[in-house]
C-alpha atoms as a PDB file:
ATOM      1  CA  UNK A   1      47.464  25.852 -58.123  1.00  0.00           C
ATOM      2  CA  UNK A   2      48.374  22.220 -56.509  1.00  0.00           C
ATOM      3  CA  UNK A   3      49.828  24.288 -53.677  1.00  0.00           C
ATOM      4  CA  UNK A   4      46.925  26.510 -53.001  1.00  0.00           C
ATOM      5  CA  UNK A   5      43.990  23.853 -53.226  1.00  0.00           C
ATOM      6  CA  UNK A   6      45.102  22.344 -49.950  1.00  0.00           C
ATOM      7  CA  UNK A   7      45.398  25.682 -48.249  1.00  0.00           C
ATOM      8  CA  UNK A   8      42.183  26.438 -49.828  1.00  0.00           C
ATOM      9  CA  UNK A   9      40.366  23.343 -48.112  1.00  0.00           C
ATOM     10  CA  UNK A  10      41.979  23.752 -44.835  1.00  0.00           C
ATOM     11  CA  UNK A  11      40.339  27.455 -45.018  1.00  0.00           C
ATOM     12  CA  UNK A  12      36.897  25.865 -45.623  1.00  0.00           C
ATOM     13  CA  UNK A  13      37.214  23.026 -43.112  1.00  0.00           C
ATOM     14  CA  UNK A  14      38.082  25.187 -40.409  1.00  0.00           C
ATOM     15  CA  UNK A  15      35.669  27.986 -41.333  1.00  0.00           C
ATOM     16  CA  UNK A  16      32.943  24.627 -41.385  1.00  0.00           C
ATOM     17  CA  UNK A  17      34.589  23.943 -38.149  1.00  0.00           C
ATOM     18  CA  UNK A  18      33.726  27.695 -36.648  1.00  0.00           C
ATOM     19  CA  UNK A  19      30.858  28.339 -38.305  1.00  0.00           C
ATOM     20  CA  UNK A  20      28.819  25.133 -38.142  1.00  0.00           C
ATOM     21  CA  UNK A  21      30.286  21.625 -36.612  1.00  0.00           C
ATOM     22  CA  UNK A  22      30.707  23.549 -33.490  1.00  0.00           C
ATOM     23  CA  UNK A  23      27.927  25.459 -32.429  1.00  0.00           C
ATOM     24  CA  UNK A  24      25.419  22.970 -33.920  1.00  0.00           C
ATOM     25  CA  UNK A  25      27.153  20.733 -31.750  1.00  0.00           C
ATOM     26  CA  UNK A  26      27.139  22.938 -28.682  1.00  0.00           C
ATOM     27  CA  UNK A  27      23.865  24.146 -29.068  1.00  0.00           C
ATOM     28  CA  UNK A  28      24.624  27.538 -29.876  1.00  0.00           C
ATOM     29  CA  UNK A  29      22.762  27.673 -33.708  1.00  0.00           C
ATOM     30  CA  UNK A  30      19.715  25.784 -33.335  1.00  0.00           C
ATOM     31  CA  UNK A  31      17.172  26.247 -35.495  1.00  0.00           C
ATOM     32  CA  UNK A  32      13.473  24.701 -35.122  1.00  0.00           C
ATOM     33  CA  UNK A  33      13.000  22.068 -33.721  1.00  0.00           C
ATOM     34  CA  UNK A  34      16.862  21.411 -34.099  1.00  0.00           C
ATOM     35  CA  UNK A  35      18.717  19.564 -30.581  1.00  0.00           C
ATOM     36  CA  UNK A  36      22.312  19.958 -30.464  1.00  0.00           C
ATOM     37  CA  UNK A  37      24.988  17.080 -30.036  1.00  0.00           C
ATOM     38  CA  UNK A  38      25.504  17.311 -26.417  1.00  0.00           C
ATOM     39  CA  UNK A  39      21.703  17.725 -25.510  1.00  0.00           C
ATOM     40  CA  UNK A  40      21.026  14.253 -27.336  1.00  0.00           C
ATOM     41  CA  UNK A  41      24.125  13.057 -25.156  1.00  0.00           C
ATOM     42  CA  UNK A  42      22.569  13.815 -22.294  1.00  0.00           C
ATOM     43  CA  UNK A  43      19.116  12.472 -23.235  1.00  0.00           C
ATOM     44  CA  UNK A  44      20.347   8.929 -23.983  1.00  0.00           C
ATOM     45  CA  UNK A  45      22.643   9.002 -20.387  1.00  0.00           C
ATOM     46  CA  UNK A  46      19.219   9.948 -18.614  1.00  0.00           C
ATOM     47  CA  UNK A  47      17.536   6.871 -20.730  1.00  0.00           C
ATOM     48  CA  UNK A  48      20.198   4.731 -20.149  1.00  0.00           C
ATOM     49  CA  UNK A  49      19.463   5.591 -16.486  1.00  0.00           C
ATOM     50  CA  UNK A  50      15.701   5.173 -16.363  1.00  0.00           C
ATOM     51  CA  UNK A  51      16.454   1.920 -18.521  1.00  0.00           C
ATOM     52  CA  UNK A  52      19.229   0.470 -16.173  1.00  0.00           C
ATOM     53  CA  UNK A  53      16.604   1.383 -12.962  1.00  0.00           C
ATOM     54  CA  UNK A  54      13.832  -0.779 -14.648  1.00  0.00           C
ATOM     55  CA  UNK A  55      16.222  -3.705 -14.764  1.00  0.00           C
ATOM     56  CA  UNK A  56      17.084  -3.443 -11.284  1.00  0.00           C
ATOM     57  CA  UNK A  57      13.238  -3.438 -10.240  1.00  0.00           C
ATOM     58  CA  UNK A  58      12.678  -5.790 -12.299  1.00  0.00           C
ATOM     59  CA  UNK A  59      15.064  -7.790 -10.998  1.00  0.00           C
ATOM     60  CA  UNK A  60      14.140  -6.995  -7.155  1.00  0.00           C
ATOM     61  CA  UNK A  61      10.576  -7.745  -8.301  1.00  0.00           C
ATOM     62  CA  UNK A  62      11.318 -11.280  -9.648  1.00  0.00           C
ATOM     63  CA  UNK A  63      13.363 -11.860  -6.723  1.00  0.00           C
ATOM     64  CA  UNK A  64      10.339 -10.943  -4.321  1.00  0.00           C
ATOM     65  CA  UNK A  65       7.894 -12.743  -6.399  1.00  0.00           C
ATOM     66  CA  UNK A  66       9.715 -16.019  -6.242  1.00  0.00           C
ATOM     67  CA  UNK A  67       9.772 -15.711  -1.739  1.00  0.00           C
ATOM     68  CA  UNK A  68       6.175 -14.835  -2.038  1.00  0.00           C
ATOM     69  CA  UNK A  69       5.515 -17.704  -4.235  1.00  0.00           C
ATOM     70  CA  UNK A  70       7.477 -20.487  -1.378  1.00  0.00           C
ATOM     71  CA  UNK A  71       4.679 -19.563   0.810  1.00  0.00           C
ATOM     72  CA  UNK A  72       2.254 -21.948   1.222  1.00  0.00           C
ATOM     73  CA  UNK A  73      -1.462 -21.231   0.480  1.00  0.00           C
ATOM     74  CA  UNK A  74      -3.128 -21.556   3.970  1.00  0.00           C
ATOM     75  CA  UNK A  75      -0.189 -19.076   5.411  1.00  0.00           C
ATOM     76  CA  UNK A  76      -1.440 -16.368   2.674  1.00  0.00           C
ATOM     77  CA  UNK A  77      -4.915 -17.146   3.890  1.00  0.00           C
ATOM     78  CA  UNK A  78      -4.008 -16.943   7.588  1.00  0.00           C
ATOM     79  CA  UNK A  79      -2.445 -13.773   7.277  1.00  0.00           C
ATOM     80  CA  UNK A  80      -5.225 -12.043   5.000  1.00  0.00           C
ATOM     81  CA  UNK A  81      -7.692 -13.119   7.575  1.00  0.00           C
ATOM     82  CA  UNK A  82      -5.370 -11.766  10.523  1.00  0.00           C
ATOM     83  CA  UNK A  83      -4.644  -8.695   8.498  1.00  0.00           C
ATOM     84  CA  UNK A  84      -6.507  -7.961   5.690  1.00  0.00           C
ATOM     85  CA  UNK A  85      -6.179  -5.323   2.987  1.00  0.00           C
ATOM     86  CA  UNK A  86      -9.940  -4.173   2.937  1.00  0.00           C
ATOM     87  CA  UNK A  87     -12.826  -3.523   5.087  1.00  0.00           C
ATOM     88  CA  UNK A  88     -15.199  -6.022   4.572  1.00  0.00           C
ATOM     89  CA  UNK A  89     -17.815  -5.132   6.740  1.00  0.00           C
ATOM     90  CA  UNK A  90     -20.630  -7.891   6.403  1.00  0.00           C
ATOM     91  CA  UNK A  91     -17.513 -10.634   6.239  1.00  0.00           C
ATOM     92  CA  UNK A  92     -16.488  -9.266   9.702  1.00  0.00           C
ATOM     93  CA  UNK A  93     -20.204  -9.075  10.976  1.00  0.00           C
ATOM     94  CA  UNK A  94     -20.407 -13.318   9.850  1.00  0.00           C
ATOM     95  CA  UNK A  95     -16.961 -14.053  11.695  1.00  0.00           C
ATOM     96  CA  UNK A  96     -18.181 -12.845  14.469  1.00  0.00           C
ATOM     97  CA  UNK A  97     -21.516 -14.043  14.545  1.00  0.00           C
ATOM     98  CA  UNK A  98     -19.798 -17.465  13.497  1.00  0.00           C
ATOM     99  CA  UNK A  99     -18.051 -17.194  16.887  1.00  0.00           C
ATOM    100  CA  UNK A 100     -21.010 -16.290  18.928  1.00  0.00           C
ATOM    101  CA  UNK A 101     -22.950 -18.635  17.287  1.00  0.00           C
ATOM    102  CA  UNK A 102     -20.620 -21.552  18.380  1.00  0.00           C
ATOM    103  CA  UNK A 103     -21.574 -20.592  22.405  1.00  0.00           C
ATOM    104  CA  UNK A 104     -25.427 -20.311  21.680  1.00  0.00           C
ATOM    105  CA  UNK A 105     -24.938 -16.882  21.565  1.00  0.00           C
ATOM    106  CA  UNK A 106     -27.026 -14.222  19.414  1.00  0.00           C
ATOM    107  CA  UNK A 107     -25.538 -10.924  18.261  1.00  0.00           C
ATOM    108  CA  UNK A 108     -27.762  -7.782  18.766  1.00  0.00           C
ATOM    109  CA  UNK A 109     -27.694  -4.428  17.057  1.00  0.00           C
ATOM    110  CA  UNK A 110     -24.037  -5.421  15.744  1.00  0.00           C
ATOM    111  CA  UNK A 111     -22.909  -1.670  14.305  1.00  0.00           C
ATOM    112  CA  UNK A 112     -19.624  -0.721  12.102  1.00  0.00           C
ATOM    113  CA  UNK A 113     -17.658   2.447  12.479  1.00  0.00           C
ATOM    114  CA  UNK A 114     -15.378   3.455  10.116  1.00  0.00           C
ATOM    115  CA  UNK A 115     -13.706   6.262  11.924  1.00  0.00           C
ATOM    116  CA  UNK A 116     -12.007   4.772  14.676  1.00  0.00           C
ATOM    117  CA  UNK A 117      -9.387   6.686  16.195  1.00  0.00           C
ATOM    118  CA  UNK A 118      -9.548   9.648  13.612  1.00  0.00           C
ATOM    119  CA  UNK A 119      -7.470  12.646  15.501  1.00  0.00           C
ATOM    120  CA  UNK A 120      -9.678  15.662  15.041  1.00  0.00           C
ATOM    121  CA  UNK A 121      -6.292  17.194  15.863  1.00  0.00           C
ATOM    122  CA  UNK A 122      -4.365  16.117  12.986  1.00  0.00           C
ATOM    123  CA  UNK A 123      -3.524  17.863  10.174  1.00  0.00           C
ATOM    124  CA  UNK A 124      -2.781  16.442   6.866  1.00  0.00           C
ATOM    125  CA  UNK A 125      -2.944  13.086   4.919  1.00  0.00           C
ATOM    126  CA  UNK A 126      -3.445  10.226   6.820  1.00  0.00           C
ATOM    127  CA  UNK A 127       0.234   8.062   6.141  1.00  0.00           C
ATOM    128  CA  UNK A 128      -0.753   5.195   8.518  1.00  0.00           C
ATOM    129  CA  UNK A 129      -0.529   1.940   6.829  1.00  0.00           C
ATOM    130  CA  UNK A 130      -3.277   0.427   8.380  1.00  0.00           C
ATOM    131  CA  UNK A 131      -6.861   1.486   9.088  1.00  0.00           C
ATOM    132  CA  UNK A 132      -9.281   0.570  11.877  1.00  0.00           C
ATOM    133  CA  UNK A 133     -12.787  -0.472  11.531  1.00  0.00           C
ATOM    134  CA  UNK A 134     -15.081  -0.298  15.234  1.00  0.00           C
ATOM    135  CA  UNK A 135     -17.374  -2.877  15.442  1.00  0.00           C
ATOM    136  CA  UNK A 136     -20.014  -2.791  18.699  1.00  0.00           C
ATOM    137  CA  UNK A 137     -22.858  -5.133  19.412  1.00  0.00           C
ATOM    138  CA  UNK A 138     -25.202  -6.554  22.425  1.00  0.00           C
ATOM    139  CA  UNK A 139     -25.223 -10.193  23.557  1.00  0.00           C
ATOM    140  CA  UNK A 140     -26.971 -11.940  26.372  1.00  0.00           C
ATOM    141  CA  UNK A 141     -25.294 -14.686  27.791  1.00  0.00           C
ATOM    142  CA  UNK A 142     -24.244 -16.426  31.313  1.00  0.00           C
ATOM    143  CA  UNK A 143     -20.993 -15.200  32.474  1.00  0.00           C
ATOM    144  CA  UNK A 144     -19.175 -18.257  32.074  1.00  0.00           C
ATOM    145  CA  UNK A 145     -20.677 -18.627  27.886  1.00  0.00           C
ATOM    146  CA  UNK A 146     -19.237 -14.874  27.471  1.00  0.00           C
ATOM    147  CA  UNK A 147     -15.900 -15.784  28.952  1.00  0.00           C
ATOM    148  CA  UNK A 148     -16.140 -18.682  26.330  1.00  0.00           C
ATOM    149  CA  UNK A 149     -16.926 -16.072  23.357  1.00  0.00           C
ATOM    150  CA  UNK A 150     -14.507 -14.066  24.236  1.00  0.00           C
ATOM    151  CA  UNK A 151     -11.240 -16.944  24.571  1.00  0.00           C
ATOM    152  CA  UNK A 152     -12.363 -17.741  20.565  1.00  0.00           C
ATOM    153  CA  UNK A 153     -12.533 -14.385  19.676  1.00  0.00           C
ATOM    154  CA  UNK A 154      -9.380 -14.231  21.316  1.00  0.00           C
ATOM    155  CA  UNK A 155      -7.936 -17.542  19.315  1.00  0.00           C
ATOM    156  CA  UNK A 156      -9.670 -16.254  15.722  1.00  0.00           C
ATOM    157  CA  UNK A 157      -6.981 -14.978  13.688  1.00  0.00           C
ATOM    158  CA  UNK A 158      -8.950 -12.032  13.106  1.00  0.00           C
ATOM    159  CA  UNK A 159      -7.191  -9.452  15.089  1.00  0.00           C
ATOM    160  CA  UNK A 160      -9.324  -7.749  17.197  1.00  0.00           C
ATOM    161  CA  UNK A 161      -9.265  -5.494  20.287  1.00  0.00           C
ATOM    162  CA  UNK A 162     -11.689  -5.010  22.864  1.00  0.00           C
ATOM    163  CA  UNK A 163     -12.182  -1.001  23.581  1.00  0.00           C
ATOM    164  CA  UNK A 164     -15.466  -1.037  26.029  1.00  0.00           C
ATOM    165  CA  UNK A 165     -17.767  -3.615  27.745  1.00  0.00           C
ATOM    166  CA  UNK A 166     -20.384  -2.675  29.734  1.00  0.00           C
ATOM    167  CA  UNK A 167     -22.407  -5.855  31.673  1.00  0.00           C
ATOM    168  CA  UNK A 168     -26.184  -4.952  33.297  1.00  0.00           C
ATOM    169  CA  UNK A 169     -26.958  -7.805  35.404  1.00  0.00           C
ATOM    170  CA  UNK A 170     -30.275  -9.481  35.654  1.00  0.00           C
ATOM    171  CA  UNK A 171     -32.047 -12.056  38.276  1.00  0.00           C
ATOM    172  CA  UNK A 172     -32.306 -14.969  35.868  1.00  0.00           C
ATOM    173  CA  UNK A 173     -28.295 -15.602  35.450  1.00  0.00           C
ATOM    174  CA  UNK A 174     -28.472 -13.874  32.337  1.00  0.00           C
ATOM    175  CA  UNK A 175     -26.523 -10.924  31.927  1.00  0.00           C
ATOM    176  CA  UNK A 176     -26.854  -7.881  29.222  1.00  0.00           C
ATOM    177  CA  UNK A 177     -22.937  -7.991  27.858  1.00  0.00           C
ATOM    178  CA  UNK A 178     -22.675  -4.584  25.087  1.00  0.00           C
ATOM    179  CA  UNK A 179     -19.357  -4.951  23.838  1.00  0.00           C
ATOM    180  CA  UNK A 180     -17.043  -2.762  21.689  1.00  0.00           C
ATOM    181  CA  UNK A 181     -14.076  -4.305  19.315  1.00  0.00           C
ATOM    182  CA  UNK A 182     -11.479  -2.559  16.995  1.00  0.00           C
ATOM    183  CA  UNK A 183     -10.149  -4.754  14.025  1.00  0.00           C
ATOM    184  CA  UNK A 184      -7.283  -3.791  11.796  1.00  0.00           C
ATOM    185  CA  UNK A 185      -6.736  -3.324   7.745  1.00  0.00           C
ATOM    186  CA  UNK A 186      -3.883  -2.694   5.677  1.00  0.00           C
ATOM    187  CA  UNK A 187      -4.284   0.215   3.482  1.00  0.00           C
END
């Protein structure tokens, strides 16, 4: 019997082998809710992956986060105002009644348009990364006060773009000056 015990368990650890180690850890005999081996292999490689990706953003994050921080505060506020990231309609109205203001100038019927150069042709989403806000309004002024309004709205940082003027003249110096601007936004 000594010699036949060994052969005996041999038998059994082989038929274990066949029968269960190895499909259980191929896959092959799964019963519920059972994953084999290799599946749970694979499953901690792809978290590994996700988990080694989040350090590298994170990483690439702090390192952003520490150039944005060396700017200085009135840069950041520069640029917002030169670029913002929203439309803020009655802020935009003020700046540039701020300006006119500053030449004795009044602004008249001052009216936003949101859809400034939309492409009726254009299919799709819109992937820009900036959007355009219209803004048109009347002013009367001399000649030489308009060229003035227009050299500071040409120093503002607001960036603006003038797409129309129209000027009706009149006998008393004054003239009717209906002007059309574009201003930018990040999205």
């Amino acid at each position: 019997m000594n010699i036949l015990t060994p052969v005996i368990l041999i038998i059994i650890s082989i038929g274990t082998f066949f029968v269960y180690i190895n499909p259980n850890y191929r896959g092959q005999n799964q019963g519920a809710g059972a994953e084999s081996v290799m599946q749970l292999q694979k499953e901690y490689a792809d978290y590994q992956n996700a988990l080694n990706n989040a350090k590298e953003i994170a990483t690439k994050r702090d390192s952003l986060q520490t150039k944005s921080n060396e700017f200085k505060l009135a840069d950041t506020q520069k640029l917002e105002k030169l670029l913002p990231d929203n439309i803020d309609n009655i802020k935009l109205v003020i700046d540039m009644n701020n300006i006119a203001n500053k030449h004795g100038l009044e602004l008249k019927g001052a009216k936003l348009d949101t859809n400034v150069n939309i492409d009726p042709n254009k299919i799709g989403a819109d992937t820009s990364k900036y959007g355009t806000v219209g803004i048109s309004f009347t002013v009367v002024a001399s000649y030489e006060n308009f060229q003035a309004f227009l050299a500071d709205l040409e120093k503002s940082l607001r960036l603006v773009e003038v797409t129309d003027l129209s000027i009706t003249g009149s006998n008393t110096g004054l003239y009717n000056f209906s002007v059309s601007l574009k201003t930018y936004w990040l999205k």
